[in-house]
N, C-alpha and C. Protein backbone atom coordinates (compact mmCIF):
# COMPACT_ATOMS: atom_id res chain seq x y z
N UNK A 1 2.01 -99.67 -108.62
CA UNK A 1 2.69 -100.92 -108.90
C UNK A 1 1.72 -102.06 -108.64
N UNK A 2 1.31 -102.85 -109.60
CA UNK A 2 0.85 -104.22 -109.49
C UNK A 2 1.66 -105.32 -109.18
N UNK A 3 1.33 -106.25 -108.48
CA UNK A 3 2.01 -107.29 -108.07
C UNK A 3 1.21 -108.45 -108.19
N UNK A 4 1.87 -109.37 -108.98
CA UNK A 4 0.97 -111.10 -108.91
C UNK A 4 1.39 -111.95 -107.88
N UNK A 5 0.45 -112.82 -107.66
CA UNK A 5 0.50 -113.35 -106.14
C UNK A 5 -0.33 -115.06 -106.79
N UNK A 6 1.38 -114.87 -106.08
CA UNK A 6 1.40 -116.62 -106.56
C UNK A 6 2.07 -117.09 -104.88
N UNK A 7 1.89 -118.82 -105.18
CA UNK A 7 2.40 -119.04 -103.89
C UNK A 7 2.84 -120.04 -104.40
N UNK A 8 3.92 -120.75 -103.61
CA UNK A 8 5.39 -121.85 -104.02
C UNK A 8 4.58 -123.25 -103.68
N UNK A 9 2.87 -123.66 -104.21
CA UNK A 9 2.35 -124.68 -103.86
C UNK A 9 2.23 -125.06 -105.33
N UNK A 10 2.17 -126.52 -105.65
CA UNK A 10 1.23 -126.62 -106.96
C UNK A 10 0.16 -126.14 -107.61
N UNK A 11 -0.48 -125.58 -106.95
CA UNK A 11 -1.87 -124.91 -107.02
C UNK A 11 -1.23 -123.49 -107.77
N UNK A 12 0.02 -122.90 -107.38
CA UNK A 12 0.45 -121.74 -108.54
C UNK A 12 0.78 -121.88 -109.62
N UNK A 13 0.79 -122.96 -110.10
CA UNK A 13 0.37 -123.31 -112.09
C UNK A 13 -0.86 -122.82 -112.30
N UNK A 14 -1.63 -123.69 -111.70
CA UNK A 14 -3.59 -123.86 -111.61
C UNK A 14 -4.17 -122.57 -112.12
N UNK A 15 -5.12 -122.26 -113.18
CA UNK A 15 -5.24 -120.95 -113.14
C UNK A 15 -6.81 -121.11 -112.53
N UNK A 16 -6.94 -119.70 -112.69
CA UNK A 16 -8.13 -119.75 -111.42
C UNK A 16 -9.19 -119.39 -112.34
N UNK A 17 -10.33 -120.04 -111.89
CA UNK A 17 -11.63 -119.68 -112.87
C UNK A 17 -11.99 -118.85 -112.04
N UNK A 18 -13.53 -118.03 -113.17
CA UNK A 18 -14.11 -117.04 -112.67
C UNK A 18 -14.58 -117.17 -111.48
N UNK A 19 -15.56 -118.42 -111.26
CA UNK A 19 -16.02 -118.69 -109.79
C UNK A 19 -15.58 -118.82 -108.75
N UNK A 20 -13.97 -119.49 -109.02
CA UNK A 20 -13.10 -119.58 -107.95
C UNK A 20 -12.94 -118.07 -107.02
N UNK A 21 -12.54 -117.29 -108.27
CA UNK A 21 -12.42 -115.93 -108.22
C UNK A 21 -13.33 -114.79 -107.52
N UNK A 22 -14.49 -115.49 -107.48
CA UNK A 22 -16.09 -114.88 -106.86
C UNK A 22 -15.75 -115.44 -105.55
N UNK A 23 -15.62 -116.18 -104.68
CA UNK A 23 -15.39 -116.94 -103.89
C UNK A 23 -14.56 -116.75 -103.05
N UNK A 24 -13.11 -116.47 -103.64
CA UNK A 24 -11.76 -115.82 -103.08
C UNK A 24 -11.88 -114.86 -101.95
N UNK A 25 -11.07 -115.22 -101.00
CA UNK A 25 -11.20 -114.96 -99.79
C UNK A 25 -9.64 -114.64 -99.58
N UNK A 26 -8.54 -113.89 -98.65
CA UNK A 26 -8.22 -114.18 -98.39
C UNK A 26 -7.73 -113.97 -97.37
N UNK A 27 -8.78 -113.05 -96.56
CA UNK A 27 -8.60 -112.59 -95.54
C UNK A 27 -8.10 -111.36 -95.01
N UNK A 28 -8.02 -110.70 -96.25
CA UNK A 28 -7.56 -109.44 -96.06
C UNK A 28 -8.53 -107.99 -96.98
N UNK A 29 -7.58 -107.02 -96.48
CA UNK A 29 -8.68 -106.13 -97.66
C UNK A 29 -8.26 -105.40 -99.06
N UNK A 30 -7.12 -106.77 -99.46
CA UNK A 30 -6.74 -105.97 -100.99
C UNK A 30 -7.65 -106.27 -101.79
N UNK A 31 -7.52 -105.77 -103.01
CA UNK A 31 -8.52 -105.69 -104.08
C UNK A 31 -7.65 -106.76 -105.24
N UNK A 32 -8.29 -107.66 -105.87
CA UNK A 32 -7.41 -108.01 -107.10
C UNK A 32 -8.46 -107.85 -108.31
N UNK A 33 -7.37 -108.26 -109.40
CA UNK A 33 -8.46 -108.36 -110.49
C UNK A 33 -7.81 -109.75 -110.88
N UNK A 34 -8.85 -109.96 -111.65
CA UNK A 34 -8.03 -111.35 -112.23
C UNK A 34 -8.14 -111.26 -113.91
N UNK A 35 -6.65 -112.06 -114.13
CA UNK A 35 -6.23 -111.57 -115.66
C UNK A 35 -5.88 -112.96 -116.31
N UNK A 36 -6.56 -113.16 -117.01
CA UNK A 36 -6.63 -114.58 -117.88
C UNK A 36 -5.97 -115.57 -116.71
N UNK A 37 -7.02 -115.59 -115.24
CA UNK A 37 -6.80 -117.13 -114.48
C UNK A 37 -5.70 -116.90 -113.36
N UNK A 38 -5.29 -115.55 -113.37
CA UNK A 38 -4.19 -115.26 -112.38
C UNK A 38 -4.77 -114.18 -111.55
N UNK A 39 -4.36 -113.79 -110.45
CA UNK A 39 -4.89 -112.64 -109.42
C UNK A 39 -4.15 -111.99 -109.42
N UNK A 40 -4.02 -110.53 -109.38
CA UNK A 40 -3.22 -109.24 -109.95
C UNK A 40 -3.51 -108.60 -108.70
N UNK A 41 -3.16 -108.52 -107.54
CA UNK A 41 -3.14 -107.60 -106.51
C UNK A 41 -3.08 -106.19 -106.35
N UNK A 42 -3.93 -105.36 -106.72
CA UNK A 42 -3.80 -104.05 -106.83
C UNK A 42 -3.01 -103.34 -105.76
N UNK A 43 -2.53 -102.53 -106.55
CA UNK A 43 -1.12 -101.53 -105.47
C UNK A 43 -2.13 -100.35 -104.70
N UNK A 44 -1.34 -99.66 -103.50
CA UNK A 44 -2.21 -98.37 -102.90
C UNK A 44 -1.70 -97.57 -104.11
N UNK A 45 -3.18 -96.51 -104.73
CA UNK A 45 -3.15 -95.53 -105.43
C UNK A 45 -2.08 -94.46 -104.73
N UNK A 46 -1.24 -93.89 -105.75
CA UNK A 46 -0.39 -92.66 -105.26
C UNK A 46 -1.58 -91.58 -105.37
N UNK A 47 -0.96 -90.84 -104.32
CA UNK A 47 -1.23 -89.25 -104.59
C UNK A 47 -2.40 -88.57 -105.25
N UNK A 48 -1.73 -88.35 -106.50
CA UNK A 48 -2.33 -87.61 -107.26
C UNK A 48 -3.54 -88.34 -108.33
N UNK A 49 -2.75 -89.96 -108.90
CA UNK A 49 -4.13 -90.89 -109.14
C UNK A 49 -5.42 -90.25 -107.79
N UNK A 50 -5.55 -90.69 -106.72
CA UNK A 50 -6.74 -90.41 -106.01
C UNK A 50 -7.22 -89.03 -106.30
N UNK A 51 -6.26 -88.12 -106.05
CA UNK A 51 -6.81 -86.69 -106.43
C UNK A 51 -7.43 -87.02 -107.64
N UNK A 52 -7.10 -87.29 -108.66
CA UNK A 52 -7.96 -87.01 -109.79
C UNK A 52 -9.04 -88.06 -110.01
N UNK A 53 -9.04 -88.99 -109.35
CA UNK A 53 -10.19 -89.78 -109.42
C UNK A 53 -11.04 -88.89 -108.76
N UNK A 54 -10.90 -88.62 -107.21
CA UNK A 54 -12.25 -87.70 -106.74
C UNK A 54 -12.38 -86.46 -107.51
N UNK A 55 -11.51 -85.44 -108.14
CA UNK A 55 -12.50 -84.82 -109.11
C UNK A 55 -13.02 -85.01 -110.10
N UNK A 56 -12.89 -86.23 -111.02
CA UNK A 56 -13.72 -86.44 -111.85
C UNK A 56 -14.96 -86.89 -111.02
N UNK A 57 -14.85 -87.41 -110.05
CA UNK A 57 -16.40 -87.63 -109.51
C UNK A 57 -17.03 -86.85 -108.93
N UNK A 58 -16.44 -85.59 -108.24
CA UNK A 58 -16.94 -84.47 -107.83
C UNK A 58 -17.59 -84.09 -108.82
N UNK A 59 -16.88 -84.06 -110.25
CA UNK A 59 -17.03 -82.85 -111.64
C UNK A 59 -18.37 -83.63 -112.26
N UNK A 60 -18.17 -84.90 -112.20
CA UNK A 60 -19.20 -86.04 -112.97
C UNK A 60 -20.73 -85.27 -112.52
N UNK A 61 -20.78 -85.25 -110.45
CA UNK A 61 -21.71 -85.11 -109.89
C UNK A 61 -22.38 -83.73 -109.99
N UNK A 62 -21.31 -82.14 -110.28
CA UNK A 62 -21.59 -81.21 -110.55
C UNK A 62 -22.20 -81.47 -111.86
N UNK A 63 -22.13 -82.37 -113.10
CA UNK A 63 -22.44 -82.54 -114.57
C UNK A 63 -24.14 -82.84 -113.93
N UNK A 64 -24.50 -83.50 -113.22
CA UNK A 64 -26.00 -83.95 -113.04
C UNK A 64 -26.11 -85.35 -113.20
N UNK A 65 -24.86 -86.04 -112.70
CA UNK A 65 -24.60 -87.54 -113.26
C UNK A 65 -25.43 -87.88 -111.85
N UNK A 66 -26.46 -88.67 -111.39
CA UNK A 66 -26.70 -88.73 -109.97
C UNK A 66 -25.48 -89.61 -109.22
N UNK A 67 -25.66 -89.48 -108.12
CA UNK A 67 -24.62 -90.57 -107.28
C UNK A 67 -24.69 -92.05 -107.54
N UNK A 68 -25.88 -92.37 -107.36
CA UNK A 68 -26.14 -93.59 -107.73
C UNK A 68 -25.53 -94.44 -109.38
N UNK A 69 -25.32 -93.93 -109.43
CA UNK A 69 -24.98 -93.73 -111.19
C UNK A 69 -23.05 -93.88 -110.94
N UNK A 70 -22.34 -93.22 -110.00
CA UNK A 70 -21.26 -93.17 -109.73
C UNK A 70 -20.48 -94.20 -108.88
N UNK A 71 -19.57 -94.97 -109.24
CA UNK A 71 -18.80 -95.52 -108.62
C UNK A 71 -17.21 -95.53 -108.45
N UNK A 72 -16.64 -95.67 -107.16
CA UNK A 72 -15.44 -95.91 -107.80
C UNK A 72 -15.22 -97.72 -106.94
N UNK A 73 -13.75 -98.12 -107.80
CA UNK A 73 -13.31 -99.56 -107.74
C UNK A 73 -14.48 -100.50 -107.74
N UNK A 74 -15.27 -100.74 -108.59
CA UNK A 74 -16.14 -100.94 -108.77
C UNK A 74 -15.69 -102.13 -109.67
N UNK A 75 -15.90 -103.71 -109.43
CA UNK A 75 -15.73 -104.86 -110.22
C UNK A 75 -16.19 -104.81 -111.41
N UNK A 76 -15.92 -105.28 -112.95
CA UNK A 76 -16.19 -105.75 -113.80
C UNK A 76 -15.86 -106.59 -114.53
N UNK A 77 -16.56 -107.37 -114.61
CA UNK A 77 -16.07 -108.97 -115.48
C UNK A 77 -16.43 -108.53 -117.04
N UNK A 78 -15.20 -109.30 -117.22
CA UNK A 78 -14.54 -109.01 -119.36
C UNK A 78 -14.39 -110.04 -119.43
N UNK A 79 -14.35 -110.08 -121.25
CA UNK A 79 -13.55 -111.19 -121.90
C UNK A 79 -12.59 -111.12 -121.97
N UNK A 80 -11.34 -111.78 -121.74
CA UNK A 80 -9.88 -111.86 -122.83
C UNK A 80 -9.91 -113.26 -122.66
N UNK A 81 -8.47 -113.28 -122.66
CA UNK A 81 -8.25 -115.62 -122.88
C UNK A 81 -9.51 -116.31 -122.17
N UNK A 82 -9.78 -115.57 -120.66
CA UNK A 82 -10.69 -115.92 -119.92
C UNK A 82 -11.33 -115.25 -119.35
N UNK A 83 -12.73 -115.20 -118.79
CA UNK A 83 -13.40 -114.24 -117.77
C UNK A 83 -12.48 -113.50 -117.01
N UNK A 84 -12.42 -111.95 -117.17
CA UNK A 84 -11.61 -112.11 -116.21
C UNK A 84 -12.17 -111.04 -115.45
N UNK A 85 -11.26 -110.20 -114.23
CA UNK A 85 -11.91 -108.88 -113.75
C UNK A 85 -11.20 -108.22 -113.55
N UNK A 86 -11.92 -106.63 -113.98
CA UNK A 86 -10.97 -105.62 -114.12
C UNK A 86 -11.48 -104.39 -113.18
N UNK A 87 -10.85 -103.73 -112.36
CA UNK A 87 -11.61 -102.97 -111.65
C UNK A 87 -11.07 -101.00 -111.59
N UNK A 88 -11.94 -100.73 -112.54
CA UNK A 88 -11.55 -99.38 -112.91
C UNK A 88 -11.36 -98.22 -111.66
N UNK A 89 -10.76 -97.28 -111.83
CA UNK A 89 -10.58 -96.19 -110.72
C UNK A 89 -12.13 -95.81 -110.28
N UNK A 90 -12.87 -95.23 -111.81
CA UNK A 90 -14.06 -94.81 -111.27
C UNK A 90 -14.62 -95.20 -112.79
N UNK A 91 -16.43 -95.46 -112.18
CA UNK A 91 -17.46 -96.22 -113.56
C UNK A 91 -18.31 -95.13 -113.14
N UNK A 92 -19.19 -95.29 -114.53
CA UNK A 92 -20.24 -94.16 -114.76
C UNK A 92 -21.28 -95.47 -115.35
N UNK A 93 -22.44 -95.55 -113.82
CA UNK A 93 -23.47 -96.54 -114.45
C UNK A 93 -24.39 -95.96 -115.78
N UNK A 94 -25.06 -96.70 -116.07
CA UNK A 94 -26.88 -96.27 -117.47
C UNK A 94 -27.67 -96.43 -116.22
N UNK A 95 -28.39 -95.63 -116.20
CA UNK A 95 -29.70 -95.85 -115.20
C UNK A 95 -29.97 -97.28 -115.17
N UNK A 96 -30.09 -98.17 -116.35
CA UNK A 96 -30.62 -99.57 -116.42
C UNK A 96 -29.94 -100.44 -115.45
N UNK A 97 -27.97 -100.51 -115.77
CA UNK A 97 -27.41 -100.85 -114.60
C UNK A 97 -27.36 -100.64 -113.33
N UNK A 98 -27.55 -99.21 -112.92
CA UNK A 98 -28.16 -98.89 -112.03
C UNK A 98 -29.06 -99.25 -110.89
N UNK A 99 -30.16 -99.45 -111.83
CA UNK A 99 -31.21 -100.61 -111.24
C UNK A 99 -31.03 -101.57 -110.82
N UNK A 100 -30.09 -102.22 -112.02
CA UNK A 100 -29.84 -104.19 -111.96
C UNK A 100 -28.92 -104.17 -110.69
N UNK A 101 -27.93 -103.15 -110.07
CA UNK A 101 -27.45 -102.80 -108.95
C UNK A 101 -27.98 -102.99 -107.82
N UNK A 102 -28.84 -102.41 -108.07
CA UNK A 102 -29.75 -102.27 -106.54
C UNK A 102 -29.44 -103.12 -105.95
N UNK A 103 -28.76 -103.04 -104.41
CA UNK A 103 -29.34 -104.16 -103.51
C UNK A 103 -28.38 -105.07 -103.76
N UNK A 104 -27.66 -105.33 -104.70
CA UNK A 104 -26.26 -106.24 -104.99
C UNK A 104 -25.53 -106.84 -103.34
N UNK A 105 -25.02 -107.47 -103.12
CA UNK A 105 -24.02 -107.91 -102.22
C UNK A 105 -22.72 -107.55 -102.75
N UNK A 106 -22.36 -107.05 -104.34
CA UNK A 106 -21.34 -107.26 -104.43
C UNK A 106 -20.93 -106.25 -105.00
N UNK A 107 -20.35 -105.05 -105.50
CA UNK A 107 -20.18 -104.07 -106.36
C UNK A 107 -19.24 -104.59 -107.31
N UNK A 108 -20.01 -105.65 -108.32
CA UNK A 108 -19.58 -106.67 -109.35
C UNK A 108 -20.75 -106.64 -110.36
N UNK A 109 -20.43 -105.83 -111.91
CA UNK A 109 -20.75 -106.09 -112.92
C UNK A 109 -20.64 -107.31 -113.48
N UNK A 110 -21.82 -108.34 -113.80
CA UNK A 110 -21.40 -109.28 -114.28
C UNK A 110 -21.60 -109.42 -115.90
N UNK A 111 -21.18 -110.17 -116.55
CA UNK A 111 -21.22 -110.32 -117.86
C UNK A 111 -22.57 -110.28 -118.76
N UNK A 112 -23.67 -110.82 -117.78
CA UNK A 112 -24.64 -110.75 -118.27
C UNK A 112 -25.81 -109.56 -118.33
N UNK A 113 -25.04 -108.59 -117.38
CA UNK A 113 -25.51 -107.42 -117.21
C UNK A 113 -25.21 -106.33 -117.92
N UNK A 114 -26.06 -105.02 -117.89
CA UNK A 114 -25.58 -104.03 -119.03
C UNK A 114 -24.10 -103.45 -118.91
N UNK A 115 -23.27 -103.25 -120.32
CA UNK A 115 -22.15 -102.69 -119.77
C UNK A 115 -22.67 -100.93 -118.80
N UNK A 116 -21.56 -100.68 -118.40
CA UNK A 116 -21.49 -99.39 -117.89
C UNK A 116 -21.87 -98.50 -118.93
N UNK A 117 -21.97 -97.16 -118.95
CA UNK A 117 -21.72 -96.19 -120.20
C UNK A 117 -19.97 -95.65 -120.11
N UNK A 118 -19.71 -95.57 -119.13
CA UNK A 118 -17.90 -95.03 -118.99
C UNK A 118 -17.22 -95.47 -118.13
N UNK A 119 -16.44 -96.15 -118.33
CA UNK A 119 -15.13 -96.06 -117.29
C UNK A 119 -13.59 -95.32 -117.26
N UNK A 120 -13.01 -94.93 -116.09
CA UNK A 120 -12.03 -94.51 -116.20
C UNK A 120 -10.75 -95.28 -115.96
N UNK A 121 -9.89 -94.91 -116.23
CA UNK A 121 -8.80 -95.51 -115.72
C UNK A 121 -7.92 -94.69 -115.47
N UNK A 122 -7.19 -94.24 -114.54
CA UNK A 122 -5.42 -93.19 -114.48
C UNK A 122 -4.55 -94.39 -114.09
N UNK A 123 -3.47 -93.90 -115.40
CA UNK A 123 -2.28 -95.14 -115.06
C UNK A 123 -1.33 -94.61 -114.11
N UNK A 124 -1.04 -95.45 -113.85
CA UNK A 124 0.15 -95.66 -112.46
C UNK A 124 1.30 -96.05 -113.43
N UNK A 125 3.13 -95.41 -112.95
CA UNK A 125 3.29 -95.87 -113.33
C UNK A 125 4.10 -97.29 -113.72
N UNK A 126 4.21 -97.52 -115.03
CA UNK A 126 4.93 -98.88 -115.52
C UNK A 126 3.63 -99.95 -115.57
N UNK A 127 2.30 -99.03 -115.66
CA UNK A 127 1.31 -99.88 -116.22
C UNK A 127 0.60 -99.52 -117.26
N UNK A 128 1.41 -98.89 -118.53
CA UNK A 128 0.65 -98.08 -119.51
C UNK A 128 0.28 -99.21 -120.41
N UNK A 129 0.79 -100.19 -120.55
CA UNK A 129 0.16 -101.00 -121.83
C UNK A 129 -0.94 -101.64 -120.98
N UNK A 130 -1.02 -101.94 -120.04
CA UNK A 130 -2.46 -102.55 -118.99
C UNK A 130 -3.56 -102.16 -119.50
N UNK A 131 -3.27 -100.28 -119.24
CA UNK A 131 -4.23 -99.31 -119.44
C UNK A 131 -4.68 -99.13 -120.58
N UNK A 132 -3.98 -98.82 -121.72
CA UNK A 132 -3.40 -98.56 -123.00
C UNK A 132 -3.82 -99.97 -123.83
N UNK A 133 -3.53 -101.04 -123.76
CA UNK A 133 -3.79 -102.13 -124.77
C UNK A 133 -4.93 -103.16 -123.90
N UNK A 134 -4.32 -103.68 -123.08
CA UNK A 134 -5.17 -104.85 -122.59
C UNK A 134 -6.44 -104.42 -122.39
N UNK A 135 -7.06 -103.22 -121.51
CA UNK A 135 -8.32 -103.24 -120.86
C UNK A 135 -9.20 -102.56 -122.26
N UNK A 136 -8.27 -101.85 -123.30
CA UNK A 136 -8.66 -101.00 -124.18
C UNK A 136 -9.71 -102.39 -124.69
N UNK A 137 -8.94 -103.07 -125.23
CA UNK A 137 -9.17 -104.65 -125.91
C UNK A 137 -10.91 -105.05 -124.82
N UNK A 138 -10.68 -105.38 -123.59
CA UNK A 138 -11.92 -105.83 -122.91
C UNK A 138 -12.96 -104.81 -122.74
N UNK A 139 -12.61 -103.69 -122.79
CA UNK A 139 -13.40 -102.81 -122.67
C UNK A 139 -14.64 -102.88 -123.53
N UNK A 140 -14.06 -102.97 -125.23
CA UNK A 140 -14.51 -102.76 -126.34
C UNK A 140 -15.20 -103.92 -126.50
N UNK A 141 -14.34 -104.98 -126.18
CA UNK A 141 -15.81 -106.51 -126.32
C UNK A 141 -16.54 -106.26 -125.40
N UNK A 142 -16.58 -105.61 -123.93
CA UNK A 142 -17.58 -105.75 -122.73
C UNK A 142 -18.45 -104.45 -123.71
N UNK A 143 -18.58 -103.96 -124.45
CA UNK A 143 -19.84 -102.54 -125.16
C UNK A 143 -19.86 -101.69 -124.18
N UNK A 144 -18.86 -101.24 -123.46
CA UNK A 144 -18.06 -100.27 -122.75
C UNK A 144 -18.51 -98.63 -123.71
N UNK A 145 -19.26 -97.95 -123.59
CA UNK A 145 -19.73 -96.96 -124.38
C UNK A 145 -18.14 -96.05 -124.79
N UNK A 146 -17.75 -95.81 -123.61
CA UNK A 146 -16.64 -94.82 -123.63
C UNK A 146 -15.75 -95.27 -122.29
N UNK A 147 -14.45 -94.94 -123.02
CA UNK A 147 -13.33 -95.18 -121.99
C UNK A 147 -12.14 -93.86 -122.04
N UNK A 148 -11.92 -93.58 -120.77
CA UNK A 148 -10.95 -92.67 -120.83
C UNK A 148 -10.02 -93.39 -119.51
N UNK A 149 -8.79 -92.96 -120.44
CA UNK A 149 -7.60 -93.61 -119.88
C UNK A 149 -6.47 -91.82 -119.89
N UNK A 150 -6.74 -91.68 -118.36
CA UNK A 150 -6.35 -90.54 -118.03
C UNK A 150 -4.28 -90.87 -117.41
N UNK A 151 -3.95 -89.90 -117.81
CA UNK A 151 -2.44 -90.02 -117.90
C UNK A 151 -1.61 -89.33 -117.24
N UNK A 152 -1.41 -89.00 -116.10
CA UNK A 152 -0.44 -88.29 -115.59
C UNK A 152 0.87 -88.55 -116.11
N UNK A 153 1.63 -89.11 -115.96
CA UNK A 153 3.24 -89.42 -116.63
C UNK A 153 2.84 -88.63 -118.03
N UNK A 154 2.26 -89.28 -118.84
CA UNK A 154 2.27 -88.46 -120.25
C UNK A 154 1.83 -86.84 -120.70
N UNK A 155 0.81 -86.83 -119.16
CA UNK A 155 0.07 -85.42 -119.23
C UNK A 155 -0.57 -85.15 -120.22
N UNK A 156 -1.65 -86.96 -120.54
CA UNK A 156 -2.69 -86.57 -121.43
C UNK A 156 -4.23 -87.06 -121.10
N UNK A 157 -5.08 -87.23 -121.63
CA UNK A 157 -6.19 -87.63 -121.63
C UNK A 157 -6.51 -88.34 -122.65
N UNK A 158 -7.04 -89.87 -122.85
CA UNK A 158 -7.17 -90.47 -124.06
C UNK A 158 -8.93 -91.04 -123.87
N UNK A 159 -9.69 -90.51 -124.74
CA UNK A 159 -11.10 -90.69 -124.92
C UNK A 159 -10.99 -92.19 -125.97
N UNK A 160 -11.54 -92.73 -125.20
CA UNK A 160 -12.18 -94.02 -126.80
C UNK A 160 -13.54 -94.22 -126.35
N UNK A 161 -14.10 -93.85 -127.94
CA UNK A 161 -15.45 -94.24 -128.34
C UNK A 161 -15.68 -95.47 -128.67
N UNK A 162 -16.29 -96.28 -127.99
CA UNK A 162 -17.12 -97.58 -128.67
C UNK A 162 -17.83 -97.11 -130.08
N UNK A 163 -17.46 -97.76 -131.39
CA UNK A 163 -17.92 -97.85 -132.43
C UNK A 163 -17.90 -98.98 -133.34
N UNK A 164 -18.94 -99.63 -133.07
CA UNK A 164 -19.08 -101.07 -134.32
C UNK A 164 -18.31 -102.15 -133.35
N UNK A 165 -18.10 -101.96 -132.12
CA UNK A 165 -16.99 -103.27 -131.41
C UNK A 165 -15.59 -102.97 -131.22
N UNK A 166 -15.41 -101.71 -132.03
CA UNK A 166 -13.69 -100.89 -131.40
C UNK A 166 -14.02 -99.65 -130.59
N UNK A 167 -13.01 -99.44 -130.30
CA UNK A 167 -13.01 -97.60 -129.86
C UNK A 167 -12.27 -96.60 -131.37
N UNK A 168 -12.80 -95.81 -131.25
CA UNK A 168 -12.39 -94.42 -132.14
C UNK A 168 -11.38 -94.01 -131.22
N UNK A 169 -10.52 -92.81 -130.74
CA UNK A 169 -9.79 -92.63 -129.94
C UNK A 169 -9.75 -91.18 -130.53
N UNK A 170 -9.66 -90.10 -129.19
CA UNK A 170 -9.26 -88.91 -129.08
C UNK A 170 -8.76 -88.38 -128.00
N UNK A 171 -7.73 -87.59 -128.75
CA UNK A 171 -6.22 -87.25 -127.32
C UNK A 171 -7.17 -85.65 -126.96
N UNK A 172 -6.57 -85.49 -126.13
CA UNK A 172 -6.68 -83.94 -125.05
C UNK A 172 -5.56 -84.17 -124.30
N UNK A 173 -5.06 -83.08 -125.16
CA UNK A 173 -3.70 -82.30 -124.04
C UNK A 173 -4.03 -80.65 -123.71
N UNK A 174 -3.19 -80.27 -122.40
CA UNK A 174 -3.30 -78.91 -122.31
C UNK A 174 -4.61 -78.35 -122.45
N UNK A 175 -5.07 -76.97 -122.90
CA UNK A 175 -6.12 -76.25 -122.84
C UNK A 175 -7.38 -76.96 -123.43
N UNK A 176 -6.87 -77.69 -124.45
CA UNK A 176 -8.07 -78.17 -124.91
C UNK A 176 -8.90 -78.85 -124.36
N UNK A 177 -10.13 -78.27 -124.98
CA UNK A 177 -11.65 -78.63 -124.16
C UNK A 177 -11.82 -80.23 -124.68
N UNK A 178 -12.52 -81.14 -123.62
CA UNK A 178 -12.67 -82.39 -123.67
C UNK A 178 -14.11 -82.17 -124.50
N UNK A 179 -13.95 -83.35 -125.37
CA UNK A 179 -15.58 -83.51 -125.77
C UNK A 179 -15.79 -84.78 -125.31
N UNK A 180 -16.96 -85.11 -124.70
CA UNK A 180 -17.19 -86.57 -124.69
C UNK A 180 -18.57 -87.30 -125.13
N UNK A 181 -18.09 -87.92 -125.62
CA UNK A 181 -19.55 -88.77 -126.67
C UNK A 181 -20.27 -89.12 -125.79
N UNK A 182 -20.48 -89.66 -124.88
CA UNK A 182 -21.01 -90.15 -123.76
C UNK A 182 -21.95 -88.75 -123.22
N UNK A 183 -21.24 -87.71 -122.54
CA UNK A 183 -21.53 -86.81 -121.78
C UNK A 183 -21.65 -85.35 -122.51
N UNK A 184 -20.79 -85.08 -123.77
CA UNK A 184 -21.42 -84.04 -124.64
C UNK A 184 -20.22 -82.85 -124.25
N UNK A 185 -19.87 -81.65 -124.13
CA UNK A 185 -19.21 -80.79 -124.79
C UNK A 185 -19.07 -80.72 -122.75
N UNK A 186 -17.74 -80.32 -122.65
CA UNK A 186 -17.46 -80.55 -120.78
C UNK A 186 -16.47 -78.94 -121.07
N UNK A 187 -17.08 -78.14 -120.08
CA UNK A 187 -15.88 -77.33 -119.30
C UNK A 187 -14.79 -77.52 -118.94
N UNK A 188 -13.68 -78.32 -119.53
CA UNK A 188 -12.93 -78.77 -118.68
C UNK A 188 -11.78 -79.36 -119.64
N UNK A 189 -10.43 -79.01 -118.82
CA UNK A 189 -9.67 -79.36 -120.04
C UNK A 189 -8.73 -80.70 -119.04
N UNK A 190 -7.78 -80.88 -120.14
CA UNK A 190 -7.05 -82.50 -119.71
C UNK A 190 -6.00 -81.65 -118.19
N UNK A 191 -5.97 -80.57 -118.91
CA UNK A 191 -4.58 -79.52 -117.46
C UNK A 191 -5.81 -79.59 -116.07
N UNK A 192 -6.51 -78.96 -116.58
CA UNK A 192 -7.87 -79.76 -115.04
C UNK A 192 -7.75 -80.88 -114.64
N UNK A 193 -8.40 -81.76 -115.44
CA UNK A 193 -7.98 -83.14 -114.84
C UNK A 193 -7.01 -83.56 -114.09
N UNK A 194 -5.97 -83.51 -115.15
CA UNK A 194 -4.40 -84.10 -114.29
C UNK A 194 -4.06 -83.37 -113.00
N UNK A 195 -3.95 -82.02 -113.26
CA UNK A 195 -3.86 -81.40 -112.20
C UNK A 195 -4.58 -82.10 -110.38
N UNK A 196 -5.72 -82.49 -110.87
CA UNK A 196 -6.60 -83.11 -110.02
C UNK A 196 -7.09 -81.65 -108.67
């Protein structure tokens, strides 16, 4: 469950710029993202979301993906109405980002930096169009190589390929073997995944 966090001052019209947003403090240790000028307070992951985030990163790291290369909740700044930030379950750096990493203060992709090659997302639910439309949308302007938007409630797996500035899109349900453009022909089917 996401929750917006507004407060009963004038300042909760105000939308918040990116920098404000870099800056933001508020004394605690939630995570937000911010969505065209508003702060989106991320909910505690259930259950089985975490389970399957750590095996895709277990599975990533058995693939030969190095660690360094692996993140999870990991910041990234997009386009939509406004800068905004979106912070995926788990990212799969390019060596190049990688680098530009090094040494960061902040585990914040910025706009001017290379996109990732993959991010994931598992929806929670009553946030499928989040997952599903909005980030699909920033993903594809940020040159997001590949996005998978993993599904427990639906008990699917949805691959989108970056192509020409959209994604292509391919489902995996059940036995079927994942292919991924990014990573190439995987052991592993969507009943793995979800399962976690």
């Amino acid at each position: 469950m996401t929750i917006a966090i507004t407060t009963p001052t004038p300042q909760a019209t105000k939308k918040m710029t990116f920098e404000e947003f870099l800056e933001f403090d508020d004394g605690t240790d939630f995570m937000y993202e911010l969505e065209n000028g508003e702060l989106i307070q991320m909910a505690a992951e259930s259950e089985i979301n975490q389970r399957i985030t750590s095996f895709l990163f277990a599975y990533f790291l058995q693939q030969g993906i190095a660690y360094y290369q692996l993140r999870m909740k990991t910041e990234i700044a997009v386009h939509s109405q406004r800068v905004g930030v979106r912070i995926p379950d788990l990212v799969v750096f390019s060596e190049e980002l990688a680098t530009v990493m090094q040494g960061a203060t902040r585990s914040l992709v910025l706009l001017d930096m290379p996109p990732p090659l993959l991010v994931v997302e598992v929806v929670s639910p009553n946030q499928e169009n989040r997952d599903y439309r909005y980030k699909r949308s920033e993903y594809a302007a940020r040159g997001i190589a590949e996005y998978w938007v993993v599904d427990p409630i639906a008990q699917k797996l949805t691959i989108l390929q970056w192509v020409e500035g959209f994604y292509d899109e391919l489902v995996f349900e059940g036995d079927r073997a994942i292919e991924s453009p990014v990573l190439g022909s995987l052991e592993l089917t969507a009943t793995k995944v979800l399962q976690g």
